[in-house]
C-alpha atoms as a PDB file:
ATOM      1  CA  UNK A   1      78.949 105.184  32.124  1.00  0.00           C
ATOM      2  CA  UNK A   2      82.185 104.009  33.200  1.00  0.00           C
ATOM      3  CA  UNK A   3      83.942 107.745  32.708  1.00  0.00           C
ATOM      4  CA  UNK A   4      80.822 108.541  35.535  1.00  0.00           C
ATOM      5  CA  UNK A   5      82.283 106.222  37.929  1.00  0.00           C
ATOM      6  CA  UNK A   6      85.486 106.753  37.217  1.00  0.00           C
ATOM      7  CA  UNK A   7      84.855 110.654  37.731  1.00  0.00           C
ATOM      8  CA  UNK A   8      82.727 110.182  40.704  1.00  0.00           C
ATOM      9  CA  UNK A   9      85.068 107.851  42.616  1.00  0.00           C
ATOM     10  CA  UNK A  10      88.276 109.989  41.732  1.00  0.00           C
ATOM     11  CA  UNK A  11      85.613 113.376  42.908  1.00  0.00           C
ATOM     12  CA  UNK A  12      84.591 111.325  46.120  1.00  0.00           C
ATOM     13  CA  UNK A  13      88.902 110.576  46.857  1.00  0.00           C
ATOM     14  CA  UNK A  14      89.352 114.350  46.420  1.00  0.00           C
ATOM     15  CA  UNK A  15      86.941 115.384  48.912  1.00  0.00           C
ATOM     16  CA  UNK A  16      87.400 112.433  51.661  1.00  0.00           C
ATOM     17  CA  UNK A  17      91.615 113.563  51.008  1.00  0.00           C
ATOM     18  CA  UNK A  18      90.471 117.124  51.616  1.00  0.00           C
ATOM     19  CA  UNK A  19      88.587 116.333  54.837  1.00  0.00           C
ATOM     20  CA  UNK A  20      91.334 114.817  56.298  1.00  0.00           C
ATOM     21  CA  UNK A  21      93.460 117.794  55.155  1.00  0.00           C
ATOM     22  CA  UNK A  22      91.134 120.119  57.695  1.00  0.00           C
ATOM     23  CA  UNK A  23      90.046 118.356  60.137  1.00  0.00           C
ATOM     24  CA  UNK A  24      94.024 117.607  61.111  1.00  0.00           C
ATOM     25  CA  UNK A  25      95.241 120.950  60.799  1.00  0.00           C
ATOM     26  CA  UNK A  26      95.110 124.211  62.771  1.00  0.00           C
ATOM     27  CA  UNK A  27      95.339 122.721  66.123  1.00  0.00           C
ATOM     28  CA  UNK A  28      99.421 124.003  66.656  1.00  0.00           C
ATOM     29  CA  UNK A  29      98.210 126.968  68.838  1.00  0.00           C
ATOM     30  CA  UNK A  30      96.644 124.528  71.819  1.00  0.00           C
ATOM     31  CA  UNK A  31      99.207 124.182  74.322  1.00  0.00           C
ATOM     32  CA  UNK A  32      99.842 120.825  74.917  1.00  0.00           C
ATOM     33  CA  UNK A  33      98.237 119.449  78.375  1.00  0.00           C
ATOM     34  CA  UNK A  34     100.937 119.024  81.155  1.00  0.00           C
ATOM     35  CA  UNK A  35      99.874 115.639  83.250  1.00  0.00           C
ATOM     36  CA  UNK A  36      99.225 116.321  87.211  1.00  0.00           C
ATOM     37  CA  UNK A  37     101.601 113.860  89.083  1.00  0.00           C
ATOM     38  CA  UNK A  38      99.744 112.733  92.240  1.00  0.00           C
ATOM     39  CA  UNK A  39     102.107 113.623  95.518  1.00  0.00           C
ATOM     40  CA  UNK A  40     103.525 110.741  96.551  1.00  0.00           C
ATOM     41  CA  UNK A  41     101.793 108.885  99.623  1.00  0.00           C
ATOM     42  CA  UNK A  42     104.448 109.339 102.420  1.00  0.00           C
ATOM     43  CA  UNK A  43     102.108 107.159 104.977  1.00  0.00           C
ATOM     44  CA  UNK A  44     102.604 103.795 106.340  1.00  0.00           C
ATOM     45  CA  UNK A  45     102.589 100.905 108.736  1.00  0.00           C
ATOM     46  CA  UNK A  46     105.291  98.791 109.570  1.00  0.00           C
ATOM     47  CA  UNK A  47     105.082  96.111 112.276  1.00  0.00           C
ATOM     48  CA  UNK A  48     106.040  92.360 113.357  1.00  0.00           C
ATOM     49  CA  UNK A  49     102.560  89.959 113.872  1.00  0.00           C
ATOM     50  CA  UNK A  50     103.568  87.191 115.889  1.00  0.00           C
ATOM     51  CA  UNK A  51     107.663  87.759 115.028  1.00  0.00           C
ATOM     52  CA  UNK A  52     106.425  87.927 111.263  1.00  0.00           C
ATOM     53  CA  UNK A  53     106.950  91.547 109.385  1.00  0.00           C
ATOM     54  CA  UNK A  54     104.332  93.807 108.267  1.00  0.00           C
ATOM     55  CA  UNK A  55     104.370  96.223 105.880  1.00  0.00           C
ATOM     56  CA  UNK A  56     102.345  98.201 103.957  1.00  0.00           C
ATOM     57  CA  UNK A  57     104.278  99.282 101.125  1.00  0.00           C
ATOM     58  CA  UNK A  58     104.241  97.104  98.540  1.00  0.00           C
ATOM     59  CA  UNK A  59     106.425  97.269  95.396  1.00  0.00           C
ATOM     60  CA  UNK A  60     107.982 100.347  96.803  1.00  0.00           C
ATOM     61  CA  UNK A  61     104.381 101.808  97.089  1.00  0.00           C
ATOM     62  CA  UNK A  62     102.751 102.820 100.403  1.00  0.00           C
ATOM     63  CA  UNK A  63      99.237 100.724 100.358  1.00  0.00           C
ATOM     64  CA  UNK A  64      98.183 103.047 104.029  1.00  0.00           C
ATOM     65  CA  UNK A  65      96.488 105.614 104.367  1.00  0.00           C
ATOM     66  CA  UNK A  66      94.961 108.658 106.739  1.00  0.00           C
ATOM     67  CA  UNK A  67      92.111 110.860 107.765  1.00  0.00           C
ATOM     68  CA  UNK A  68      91.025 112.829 110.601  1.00  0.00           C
ATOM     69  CA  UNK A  69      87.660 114.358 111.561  1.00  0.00           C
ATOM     70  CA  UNK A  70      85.985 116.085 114.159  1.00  0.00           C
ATOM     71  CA  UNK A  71      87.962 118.298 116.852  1.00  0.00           C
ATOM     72  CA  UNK A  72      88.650 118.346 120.568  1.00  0.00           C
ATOM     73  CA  UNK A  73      87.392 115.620 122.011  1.00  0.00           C
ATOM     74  CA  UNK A  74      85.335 114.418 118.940  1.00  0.00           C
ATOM     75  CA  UNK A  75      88.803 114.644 116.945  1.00  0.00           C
ATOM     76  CA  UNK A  76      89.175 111.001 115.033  1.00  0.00           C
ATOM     77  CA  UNK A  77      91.976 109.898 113.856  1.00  0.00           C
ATOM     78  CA  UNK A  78      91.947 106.664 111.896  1.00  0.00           C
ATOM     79  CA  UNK A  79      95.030 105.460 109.968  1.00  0.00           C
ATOM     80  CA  UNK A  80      94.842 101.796 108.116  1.00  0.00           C
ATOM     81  CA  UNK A  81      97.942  99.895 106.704  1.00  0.00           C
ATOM     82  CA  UNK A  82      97.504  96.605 104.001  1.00  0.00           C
ATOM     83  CA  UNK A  83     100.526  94.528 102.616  1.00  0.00           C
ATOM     84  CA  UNK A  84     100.353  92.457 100.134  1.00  0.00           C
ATOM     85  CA  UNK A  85      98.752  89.833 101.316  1.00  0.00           C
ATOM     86  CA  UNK A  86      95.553  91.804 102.356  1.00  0.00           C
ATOM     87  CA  UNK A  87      96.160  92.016 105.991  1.00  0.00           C
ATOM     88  CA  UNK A  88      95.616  95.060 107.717  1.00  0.00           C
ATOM     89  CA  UNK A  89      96.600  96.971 110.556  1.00  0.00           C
ATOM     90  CA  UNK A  90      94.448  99.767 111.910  1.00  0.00           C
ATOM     91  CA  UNK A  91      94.736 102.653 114.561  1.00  0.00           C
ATOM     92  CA  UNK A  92      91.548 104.366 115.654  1.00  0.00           C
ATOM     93  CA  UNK A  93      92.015 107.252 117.819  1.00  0.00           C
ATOM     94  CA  UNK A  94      89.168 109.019 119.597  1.00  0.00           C
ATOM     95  CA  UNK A  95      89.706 112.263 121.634  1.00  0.00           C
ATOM     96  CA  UNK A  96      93.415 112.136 121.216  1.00  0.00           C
ATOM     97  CA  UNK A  97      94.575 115.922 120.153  1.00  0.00           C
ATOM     98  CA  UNK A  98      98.466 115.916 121.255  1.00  0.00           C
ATOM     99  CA  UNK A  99     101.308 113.994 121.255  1.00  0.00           C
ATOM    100  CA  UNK A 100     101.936 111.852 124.518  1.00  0.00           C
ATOM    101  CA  UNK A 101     102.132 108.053 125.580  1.00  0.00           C
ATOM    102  CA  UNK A 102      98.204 105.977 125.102  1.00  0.00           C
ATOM    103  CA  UNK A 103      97.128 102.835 127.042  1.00  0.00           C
ATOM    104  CA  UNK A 104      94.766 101.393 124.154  1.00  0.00           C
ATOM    105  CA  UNK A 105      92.243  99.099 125.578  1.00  0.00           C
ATOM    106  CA  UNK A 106      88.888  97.811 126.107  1.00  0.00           C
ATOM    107  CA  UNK A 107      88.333 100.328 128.838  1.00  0.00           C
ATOM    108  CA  UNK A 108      89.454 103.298 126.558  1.00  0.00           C
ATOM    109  CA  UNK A 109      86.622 104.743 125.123  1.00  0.00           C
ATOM    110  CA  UNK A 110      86.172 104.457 121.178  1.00  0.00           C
ATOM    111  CA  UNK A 111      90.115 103.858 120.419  1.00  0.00           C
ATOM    112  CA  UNK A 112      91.460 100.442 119.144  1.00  0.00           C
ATOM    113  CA  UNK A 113      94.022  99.050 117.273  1.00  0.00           C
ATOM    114  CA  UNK A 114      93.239  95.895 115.421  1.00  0.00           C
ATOM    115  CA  UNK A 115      94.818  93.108 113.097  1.00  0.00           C
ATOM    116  CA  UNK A 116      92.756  91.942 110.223  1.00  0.00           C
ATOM    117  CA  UNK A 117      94.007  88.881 108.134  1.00  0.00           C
ATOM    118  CA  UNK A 118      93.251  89.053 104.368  1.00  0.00           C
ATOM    119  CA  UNK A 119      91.473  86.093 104.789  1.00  0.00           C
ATOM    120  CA  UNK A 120      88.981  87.638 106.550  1.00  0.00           C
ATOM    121  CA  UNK A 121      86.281  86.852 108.792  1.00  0.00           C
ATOM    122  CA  UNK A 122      88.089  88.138 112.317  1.00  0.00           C
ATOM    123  CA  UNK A 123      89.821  90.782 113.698  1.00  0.00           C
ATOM    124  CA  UNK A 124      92.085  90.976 116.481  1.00  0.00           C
ATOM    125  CA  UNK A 125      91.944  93.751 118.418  1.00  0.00           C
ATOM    126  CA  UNK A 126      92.024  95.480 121.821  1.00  0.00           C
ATOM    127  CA  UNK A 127      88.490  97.109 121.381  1.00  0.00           C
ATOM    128  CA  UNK A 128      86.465  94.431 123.880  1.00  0.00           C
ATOM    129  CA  UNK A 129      88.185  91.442 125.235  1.00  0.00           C
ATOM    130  CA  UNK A 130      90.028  90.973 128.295  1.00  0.00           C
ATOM    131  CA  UNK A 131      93.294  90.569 127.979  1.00  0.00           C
ATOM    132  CA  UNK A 132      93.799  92.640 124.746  1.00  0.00           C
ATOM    133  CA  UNK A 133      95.461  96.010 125.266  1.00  0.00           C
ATOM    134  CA  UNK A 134      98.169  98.581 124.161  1.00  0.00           C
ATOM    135  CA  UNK A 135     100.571 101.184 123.770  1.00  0.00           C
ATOM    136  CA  UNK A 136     100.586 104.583 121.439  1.00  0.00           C
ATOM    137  CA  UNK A 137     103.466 106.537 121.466  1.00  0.00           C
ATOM    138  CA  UNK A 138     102.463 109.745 119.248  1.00  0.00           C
ATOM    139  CA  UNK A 139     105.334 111.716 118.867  1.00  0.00           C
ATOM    140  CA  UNK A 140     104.398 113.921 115.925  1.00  0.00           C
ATOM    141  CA  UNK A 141     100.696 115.263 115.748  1.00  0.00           C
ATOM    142  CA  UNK A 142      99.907 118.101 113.653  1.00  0.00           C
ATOM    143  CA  UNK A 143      96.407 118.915 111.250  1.00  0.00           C
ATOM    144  CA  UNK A 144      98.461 117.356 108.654  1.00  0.00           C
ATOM    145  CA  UNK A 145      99.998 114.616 109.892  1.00  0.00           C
ATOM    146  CA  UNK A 146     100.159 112.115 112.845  1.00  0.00           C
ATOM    147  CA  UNK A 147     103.409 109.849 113.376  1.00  0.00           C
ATOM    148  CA  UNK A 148     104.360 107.389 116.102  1.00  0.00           C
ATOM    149  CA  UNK A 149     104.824 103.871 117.580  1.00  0.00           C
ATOM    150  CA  UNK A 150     102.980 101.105 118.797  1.00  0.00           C
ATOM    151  CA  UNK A 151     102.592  97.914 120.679  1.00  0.00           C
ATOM    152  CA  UNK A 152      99.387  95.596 121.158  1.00  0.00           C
ATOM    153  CA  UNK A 153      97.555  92.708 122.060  1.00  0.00           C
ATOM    154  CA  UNK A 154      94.524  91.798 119.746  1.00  0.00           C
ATOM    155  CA  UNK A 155      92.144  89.164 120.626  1.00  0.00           C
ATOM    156  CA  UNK A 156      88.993  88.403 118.064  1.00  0.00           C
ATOM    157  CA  UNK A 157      85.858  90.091 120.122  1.00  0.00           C
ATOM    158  CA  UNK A 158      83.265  87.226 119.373  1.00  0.00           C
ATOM    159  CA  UNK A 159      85.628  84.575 121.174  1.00  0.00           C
ATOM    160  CA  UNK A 160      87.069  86.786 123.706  1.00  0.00           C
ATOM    161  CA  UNK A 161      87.090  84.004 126.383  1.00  0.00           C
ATOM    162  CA  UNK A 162      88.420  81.311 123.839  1.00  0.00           C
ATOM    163  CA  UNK A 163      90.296  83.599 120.824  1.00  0.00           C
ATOM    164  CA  UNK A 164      93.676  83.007 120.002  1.00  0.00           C
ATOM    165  CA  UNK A 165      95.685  86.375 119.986  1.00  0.00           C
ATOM    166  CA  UNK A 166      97.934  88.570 117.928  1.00  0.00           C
ATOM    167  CA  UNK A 167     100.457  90.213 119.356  1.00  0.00           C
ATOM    168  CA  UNK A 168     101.800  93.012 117.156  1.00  0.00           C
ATOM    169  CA  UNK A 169     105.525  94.426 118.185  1.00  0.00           C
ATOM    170  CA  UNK A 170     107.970  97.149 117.030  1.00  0.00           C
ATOM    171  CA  UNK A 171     104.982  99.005 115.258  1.00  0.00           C
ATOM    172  CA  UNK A 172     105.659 102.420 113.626  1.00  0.00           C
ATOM    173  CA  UNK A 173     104.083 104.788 111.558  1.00  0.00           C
ATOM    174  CA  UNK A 174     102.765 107.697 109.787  1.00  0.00           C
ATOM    175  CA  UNK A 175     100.019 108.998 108.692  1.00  0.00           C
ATOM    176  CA  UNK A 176      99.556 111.953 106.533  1.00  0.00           C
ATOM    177  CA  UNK A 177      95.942 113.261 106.624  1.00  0.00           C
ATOM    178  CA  UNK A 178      94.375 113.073 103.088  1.00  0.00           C
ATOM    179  CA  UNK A 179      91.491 115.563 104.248  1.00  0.00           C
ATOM    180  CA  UNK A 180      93.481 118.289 106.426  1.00  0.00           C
END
């Protein structure tokens, strides 16, 4: 009885050593799988909030991003920029299909810029309230691509009368359309 287990375990080695032998081998004539690299984002948002800088690259990585819909005067343009905090800056543009000089405001219809704290909860922007309002300068804007500066005044729409405001200086950006 033992040589039986003896033979059977050194029988049962020899096979589960042969297995591995195969199921390893042949495989050297698959080419090996090149990874994609993602093209790097080249969009962003820079800004001062109340004197205080804003940007939305973070760790040396752009955090914005771009899109753009639509054409003529349904073209939208929306480009959004988060630092590291969460806080956002965003530029809606509706109707707006060259380059040129933009007075955002409440009057405008369907553009805004806006300020959004991470912590949620409001937005200041120059979509509704007197008082809020802005400047676009666009001075690249192609079907890939939209670049430029920016000024505003943001005020949070369900206070307008009583909302503190944001003022957002020296803005720049660009935004490079992920769906051209």
């Amino acid at each position: 009885m033992k040589i039986i287990k003896t033979t059977f375990k050194a029988i049962l080695l020899a096979v589960t050593f042969s297995s591995l032998l195969i199921s390893c081998g042949g495989d050297d004539d698959v080419p090996p799988v090149t990874p994609v690299t993602p093209a790097a984002n080249s969009s962003f948002v820079k800004a001062k909030v109340n004197g205080q800088a804003f940007s939305s690259y973070i760790f040396g990585t752009s955090a914005a991003s771009a899109n753009i819909s639509g054409s003529g005067s349904g073209t939208l343009i929306q480009v959004l920029g988060s630092n590291l905090n969460a806080n956002n800056i965003s530029i809606t543009l509706y109707g707006i299909t060259e380059t040129g000089t933009y007075e955002i405001n409440p009057s405008l219809d369907g553009s805004v810029m806006a300020y959004t704290p991470g912590t949620g909860g409001v937005a200041y922007s120059t979509g509704e309230c007197a008082g809020s309002g802005g400047t676009i300068v666009i001075t690249t804007l192609s079907s890939t691509k939209i670049e430029g500066t920016f000024s505003f005044i943001g005020k949070d729409s369900n206070t307008c009368d009583t909302s503190e405001t944001k003022t957002v200086t020296e803005g720049s950006f660009r935004g490079v359309f992920v769906n051209p």
